[in-house]
Protein backbone atom coordinates (compact mmCIF):
# COMPACT_ATOMS: atom_id res chain seq x y z
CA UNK A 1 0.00 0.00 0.00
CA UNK A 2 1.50 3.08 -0.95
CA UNK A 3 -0.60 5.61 1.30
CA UNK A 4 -0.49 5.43 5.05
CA UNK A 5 -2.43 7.73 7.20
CA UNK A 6 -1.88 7.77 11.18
CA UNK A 7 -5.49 6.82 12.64
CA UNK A 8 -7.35 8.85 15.15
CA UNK A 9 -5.19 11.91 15.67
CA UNK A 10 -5.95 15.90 15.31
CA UNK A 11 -4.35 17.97 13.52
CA UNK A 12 -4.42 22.11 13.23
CA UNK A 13 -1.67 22.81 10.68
CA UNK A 14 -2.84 24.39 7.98
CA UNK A 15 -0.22 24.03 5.66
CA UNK A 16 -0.30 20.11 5.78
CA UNK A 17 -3.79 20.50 5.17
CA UNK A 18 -4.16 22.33 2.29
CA UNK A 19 -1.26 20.64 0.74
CA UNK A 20 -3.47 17.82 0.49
CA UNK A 21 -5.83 19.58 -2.11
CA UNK A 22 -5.89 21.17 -5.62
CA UNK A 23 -8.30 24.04 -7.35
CA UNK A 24 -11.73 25.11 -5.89
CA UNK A 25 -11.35 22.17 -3.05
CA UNK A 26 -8.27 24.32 -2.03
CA UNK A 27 -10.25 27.47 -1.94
CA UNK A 28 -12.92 26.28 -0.16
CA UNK A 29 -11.07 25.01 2.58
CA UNK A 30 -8.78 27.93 2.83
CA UNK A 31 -11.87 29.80 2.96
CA UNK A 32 -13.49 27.70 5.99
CA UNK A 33 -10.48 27.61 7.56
CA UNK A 34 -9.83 31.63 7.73
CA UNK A 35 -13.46 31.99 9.00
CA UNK A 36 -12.16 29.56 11.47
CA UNK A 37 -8.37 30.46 12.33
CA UNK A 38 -8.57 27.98 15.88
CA UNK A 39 -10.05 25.42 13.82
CA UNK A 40 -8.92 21.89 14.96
CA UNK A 41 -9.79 18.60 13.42
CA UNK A 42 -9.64 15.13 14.94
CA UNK A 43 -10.18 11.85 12.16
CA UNK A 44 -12.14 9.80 14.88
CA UNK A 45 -12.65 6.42 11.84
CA UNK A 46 -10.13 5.64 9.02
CA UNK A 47 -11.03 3.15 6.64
CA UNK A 48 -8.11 2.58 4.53
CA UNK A 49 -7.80 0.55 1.02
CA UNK A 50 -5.03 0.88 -1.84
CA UNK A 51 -7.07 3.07 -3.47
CA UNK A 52 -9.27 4.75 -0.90
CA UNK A 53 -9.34 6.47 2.06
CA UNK A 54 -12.35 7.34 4.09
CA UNK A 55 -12.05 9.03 6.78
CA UNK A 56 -15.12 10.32 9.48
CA UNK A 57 -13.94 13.47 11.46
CA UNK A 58 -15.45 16.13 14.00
CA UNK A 59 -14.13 19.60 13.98
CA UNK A 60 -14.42 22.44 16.67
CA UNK A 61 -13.48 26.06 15.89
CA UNK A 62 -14.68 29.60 16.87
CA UNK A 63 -16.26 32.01 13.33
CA UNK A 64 -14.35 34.88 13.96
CA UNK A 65 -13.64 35.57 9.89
CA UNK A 66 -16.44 35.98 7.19
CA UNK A 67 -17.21 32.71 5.97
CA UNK A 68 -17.82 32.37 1.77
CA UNK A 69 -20.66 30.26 1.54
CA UNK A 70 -23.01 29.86 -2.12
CA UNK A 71 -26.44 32.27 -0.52
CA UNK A 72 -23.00 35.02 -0.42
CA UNK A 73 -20.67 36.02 2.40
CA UNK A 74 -21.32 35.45 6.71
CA UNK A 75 -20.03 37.82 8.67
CA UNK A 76 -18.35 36.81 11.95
CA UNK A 77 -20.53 36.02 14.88
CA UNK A 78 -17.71 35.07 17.08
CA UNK A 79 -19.11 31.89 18.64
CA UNK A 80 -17.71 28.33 18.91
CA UNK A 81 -18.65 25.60 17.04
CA UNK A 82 -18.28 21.96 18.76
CA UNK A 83 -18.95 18.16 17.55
CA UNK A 84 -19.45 20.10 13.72
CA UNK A 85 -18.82 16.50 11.84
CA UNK A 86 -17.76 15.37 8.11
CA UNK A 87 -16.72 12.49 6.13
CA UNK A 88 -14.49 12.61 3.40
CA UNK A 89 -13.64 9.98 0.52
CA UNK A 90 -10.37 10.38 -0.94
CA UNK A 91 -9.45 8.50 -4.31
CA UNK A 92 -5.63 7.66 -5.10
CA UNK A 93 -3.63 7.38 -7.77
CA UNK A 94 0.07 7.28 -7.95
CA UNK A 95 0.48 7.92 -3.81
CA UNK A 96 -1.73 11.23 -4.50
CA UNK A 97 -5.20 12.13 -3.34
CA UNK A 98 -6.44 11.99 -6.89
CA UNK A 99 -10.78 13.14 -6.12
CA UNK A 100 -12.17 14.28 -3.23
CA UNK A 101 -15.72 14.10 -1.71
CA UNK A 102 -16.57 15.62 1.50
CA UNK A 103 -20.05 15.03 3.43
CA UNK A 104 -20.76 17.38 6.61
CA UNK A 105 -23.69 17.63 8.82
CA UNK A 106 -23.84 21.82 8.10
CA UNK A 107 -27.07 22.14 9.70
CA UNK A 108 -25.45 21.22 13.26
CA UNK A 109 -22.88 23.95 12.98
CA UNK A 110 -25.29 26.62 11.45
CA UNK A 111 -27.48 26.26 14.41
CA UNK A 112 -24.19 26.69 16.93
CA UNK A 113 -23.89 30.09 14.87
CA UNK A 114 -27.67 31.03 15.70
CA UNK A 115 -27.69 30.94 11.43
CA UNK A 116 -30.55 28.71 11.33
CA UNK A 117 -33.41 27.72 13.91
């Protein structure tokens, strides 16, 4: 297998993060993480195949930066978001994360940010 991921750890550096990701996926996350700059992300599953990985993560952060979202821009609110959760598929090819698909509960975090009822 030529792509290892250490299970069950968190991470907060940015730059390993985004290194991880190409075009508008590289965007987007720079953009959630500057609304976010605390943001911290623990993999708490890792599923793990030659040409997949899955992994299901939680995240916790405080939206202190306007956050780009497709209805147009959020301004800060300033409060924490805890237990916000996503799974991502990666796809490899040649030791490289190759597509991308990410799956988050957004409705849980929107509500921590008083966005939604």
């Amino acid at each position: 297998m030529g792509f290892m991921i250490e299970t069950l750890y968190t991470f907060r550096a940015k730059t390993v993060l985004l290194g991880q990701y190409r075009g508008a996926a590289k965007s987007d996350l720079a953009s959630q993480w500057d609304s976010r700059p605390d943001l911290t992300v623990t993999i708490t599953n890792q599923v793990v195949t030659d040409d997949q990985v899955v992994n299901e993560c939680v995240w916790r952060g405080t939206h202190t930066g306007p956050l780009q979202s497709p209805a147009g821009e959020i301004p800060p609110t300033g409060k924490p978001v805890t237990g916000g959760r996503f799974c991502e598929v990666w796809e490899i090819q040649g030791g490289q994360i190759a597509r991308l698909r990410n799956y988050q509960d957004v409705s849980t975090w929107l509500r921590q940010l008083g966005l939604v009822p």
